[in-house]
N, C-alpha and C. Protein backbone atom coordinates (compact mmCIF):
# COMPACT_ATOMS: atom_id res chain seq x y z
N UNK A 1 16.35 -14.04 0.53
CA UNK A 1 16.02 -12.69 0.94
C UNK A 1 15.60 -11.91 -0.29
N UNK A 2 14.34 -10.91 -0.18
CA UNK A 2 14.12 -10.41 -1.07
C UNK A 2 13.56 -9.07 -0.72
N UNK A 3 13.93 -8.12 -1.61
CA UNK A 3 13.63 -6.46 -1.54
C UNK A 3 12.31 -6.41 -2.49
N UNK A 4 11.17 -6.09 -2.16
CA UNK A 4 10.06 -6.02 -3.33
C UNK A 4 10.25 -4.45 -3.35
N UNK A 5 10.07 -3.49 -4.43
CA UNK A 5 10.35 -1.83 -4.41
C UNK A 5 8.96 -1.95 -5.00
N UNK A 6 7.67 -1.11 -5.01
CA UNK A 6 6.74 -0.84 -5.77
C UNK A 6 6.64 0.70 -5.05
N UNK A 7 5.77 1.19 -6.47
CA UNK A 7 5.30 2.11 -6.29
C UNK A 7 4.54 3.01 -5.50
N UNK A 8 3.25 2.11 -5.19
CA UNK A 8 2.25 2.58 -4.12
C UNK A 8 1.64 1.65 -3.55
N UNK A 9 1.03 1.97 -2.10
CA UNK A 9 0.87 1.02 -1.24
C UNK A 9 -0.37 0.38 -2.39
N UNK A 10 -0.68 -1.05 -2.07
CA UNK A 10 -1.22 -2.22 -2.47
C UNK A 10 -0.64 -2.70 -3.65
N UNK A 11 1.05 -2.09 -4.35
CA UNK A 11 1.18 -2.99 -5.36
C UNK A 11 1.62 -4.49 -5.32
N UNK A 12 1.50 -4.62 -3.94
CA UNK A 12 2.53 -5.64 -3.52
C UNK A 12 1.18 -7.01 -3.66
N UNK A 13 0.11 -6.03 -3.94
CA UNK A 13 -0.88 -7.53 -3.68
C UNK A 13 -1.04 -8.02 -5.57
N UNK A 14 0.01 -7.60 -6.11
CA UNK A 14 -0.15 -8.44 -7.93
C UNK A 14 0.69 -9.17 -7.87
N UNK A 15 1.63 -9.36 -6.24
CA UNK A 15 2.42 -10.81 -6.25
C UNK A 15 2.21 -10.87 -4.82
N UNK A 16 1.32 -11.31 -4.12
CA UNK A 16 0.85 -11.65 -2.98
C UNK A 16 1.00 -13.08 -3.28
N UNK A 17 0.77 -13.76 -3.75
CA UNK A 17 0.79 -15.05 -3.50
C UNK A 17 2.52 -15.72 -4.00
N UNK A 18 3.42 -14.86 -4.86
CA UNK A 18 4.46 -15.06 -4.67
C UNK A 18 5.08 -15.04 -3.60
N UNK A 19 4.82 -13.27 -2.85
CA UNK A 19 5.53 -13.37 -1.54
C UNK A 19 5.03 -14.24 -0.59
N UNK A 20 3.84 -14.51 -0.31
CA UNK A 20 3.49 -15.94 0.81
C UNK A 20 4.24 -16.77 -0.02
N UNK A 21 4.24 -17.27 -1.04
CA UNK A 21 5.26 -18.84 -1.23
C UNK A 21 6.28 -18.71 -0.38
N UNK A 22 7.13 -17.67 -0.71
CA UNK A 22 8.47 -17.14 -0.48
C UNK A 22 8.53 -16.87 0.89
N UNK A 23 7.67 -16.56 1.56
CA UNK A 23 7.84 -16.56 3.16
C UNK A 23 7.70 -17.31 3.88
N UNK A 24 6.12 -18.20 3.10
CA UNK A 24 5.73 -19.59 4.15
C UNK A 24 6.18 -20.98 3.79
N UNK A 25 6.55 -21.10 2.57
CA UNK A 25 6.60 -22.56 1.88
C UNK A 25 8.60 -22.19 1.69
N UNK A 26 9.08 -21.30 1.58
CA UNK A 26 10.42 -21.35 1.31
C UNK A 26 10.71 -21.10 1.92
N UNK A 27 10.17 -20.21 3.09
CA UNK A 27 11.06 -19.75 4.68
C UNK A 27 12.08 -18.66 4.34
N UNK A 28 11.87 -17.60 3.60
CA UNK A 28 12.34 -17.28 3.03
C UNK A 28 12.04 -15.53 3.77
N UNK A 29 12.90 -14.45 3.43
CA UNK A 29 11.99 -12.95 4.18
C UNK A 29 12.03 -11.83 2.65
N UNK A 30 10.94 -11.35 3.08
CA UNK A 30 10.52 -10.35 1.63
C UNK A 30 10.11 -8.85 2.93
N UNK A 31 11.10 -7.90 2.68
CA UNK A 31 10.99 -6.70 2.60
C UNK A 31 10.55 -5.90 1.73
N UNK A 32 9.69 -4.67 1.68
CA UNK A 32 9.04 -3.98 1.05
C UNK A 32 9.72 -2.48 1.10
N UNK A 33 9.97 -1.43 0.20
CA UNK A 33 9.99 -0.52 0.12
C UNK A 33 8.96 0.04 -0.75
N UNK A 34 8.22 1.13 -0.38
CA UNK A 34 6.98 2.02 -0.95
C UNK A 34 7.14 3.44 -1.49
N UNK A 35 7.42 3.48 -2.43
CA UNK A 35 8.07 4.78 -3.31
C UNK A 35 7.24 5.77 -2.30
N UNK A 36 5.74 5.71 -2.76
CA UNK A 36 5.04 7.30 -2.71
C UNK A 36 3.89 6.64 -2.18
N UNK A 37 3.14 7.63 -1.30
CA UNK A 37 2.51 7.76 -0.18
C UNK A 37 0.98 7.70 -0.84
N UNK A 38 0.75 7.57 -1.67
CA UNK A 38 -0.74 6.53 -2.04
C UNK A 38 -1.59 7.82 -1.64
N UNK A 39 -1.52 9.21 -1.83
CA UNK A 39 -2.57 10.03 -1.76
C UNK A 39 -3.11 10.33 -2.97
N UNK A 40 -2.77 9.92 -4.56
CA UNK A 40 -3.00 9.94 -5.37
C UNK A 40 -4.07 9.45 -5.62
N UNK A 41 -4.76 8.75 -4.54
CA UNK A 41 -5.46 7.58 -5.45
C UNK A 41 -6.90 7.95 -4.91
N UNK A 42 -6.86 9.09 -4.96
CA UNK A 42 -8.29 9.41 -4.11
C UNK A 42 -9.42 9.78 -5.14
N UNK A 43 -9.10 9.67 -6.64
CA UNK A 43 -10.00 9.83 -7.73
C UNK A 43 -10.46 7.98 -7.29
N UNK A 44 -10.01 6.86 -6.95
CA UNK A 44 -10.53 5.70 -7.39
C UNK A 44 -10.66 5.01 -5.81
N UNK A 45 -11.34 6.01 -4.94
CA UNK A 45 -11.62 6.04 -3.72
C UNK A 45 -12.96 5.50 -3.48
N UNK A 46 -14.06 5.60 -4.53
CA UNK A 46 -15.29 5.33 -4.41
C UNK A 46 -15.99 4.35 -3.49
N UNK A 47 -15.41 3.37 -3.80
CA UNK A 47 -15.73 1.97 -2.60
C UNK A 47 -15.26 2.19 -0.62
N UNK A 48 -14.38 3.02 -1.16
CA UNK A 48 -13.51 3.03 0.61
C UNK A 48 -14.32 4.26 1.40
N UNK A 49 -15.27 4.61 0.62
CA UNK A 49 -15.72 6.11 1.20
C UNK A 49 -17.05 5.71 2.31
N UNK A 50 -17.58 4.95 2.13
CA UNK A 50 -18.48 3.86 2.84
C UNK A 50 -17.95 3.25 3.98
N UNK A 51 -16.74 2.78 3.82
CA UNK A 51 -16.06 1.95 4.42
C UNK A 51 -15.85 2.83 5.91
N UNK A 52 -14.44 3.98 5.31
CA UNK A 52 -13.72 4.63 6.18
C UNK A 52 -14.69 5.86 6.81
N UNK A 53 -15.74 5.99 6.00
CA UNK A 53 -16.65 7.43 6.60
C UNK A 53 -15.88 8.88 6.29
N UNK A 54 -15.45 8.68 5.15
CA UNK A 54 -15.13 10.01 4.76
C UNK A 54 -15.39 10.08 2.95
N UNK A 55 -15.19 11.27 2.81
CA UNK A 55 -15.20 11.65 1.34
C UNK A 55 -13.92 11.53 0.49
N UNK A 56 -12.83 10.39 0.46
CA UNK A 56 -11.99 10.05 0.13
C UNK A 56 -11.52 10.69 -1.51
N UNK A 57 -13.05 10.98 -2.33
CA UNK A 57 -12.75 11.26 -3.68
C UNK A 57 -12.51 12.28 -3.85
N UNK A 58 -12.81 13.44 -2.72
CA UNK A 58 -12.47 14.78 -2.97
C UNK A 58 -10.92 15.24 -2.58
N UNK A 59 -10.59 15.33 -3.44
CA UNK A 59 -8.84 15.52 -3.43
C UNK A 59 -8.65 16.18 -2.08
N UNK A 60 -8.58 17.45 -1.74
CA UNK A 60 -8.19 17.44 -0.33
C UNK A 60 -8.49 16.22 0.72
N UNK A 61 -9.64 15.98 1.20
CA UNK A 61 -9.51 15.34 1.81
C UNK A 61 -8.80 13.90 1.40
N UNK A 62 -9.32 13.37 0.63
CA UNK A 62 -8.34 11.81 0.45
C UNK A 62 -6.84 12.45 0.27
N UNK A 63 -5.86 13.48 0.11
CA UNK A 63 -4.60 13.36 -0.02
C UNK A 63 -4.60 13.47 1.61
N UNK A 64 -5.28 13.94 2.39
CA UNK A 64 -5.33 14.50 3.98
C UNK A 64 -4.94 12.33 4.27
N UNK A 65 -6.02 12.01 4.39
CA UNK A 65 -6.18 10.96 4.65
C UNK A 65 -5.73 9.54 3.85
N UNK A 66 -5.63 9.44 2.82
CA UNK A 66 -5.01 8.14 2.30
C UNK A 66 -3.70 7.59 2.46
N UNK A 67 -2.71 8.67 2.69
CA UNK A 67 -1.67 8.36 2.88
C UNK A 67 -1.60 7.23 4.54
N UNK A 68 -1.96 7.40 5.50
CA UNK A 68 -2.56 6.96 6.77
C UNK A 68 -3.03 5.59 6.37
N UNK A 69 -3.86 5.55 5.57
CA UNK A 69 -5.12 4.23 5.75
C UNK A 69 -4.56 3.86 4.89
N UNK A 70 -3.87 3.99 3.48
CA UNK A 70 -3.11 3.01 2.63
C UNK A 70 -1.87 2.25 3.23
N UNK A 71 -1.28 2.78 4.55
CA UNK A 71 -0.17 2.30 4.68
C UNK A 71 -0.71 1.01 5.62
N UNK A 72 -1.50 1.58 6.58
CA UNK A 72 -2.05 1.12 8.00
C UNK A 72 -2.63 -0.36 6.80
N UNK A 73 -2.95 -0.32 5.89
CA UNK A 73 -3.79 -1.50 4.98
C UNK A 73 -2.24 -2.07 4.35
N UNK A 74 -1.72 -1.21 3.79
CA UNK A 74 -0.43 -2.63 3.36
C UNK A 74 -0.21 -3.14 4.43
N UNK A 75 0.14 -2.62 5.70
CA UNK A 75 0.78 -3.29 7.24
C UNK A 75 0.08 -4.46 7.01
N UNK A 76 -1.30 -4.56 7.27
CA UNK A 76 -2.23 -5.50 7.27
C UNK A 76 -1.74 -6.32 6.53
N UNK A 77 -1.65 -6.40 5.53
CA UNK A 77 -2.22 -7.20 4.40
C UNK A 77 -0.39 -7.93 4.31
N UNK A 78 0.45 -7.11 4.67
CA UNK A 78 2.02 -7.68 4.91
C UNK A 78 1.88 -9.01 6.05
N UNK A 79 1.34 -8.52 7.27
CA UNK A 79 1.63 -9.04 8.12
C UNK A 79 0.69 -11.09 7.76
N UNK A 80 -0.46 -10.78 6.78
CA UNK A 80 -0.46 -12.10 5.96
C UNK A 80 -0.13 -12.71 5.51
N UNK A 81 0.84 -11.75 4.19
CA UNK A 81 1.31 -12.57 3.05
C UNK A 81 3.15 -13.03 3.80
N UNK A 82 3.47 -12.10 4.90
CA UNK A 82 4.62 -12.34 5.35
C UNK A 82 5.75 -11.37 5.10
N UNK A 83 5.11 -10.27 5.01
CA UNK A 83 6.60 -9.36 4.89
C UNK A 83 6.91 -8.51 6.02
N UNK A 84 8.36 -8.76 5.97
CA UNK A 84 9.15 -8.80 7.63
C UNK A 84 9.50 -6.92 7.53
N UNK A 85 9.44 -6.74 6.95
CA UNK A 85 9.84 -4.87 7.32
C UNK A 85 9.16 -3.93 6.18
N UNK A 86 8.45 -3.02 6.04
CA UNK A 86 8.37 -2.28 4.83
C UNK A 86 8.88 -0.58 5.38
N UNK A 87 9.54 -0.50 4.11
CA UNK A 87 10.21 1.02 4.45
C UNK A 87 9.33 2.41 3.27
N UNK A 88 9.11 3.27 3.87
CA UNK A 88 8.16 4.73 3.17
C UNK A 88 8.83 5.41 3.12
N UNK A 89 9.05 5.33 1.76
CA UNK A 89 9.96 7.14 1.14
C UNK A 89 8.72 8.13 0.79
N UNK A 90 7.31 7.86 0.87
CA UNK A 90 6.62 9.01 0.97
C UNK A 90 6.86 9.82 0.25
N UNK A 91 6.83 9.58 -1.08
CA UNK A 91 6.41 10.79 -1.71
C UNK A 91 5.40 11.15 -2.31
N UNK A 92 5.21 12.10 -2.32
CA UNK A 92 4.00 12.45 -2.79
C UNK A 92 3.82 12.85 -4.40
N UNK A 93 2.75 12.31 -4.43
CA UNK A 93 2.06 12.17 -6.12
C UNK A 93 1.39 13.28 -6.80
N UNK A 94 1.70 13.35 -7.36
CA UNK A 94 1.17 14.72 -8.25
C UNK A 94 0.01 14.24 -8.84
N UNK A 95 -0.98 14.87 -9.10
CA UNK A 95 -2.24 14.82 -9.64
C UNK A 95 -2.37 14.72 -10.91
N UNK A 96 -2.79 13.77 -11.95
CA UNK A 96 -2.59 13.81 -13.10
C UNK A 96 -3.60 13.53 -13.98
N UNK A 97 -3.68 14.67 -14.94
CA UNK A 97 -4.57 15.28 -15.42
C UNK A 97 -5.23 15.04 -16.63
């Protein structure tokens, strides 16, 4: 059994292929806890703005919206590598300057 704690949603994919070992080859369960709610990250939004159809880089809107589509994307990307629960303490990120 394992608790992964990271910071913001997608840190969990710089050991993605640990946690699949650990879920599929060891049978093993990896829970996730997610400090803060990934609205920070809307300065390095550039690529997702195409994607999702919004203006992700402009701070209001991406803090409006990232928090939503970063989580809804770890879900995803959990339900691959194999992680059985992730818990959001949501907090929010201060802008840094």
């Amino acid at each position: 059994k394992v608790l992964v704690v990271t910071a913001h949603p997608d840190d969990e994919t710089g050991m993605a292929v640990t946690i699949y070992k650990i879920t599929h080859e060891l049978k093993g369960t990896v829970d996730q806890c997610v400090i803060t709610n990934g609205e920070g990250g809307y300065k390095y939004s550039t690529l997702s703005e195409d994607y999702y159809g919004l203006e992700l880089t402009d701070e209001k809107v991406g803090r409006k919206h990232l928090p939503q589509i970063r989580k809804q994307e770890l879900m995803n990307a959990g339900k691959i590598i194999g992680i059985t629960n992730h818990f959001f303490l949501d907090q929010k990120m201060r802008a840094i300057v």
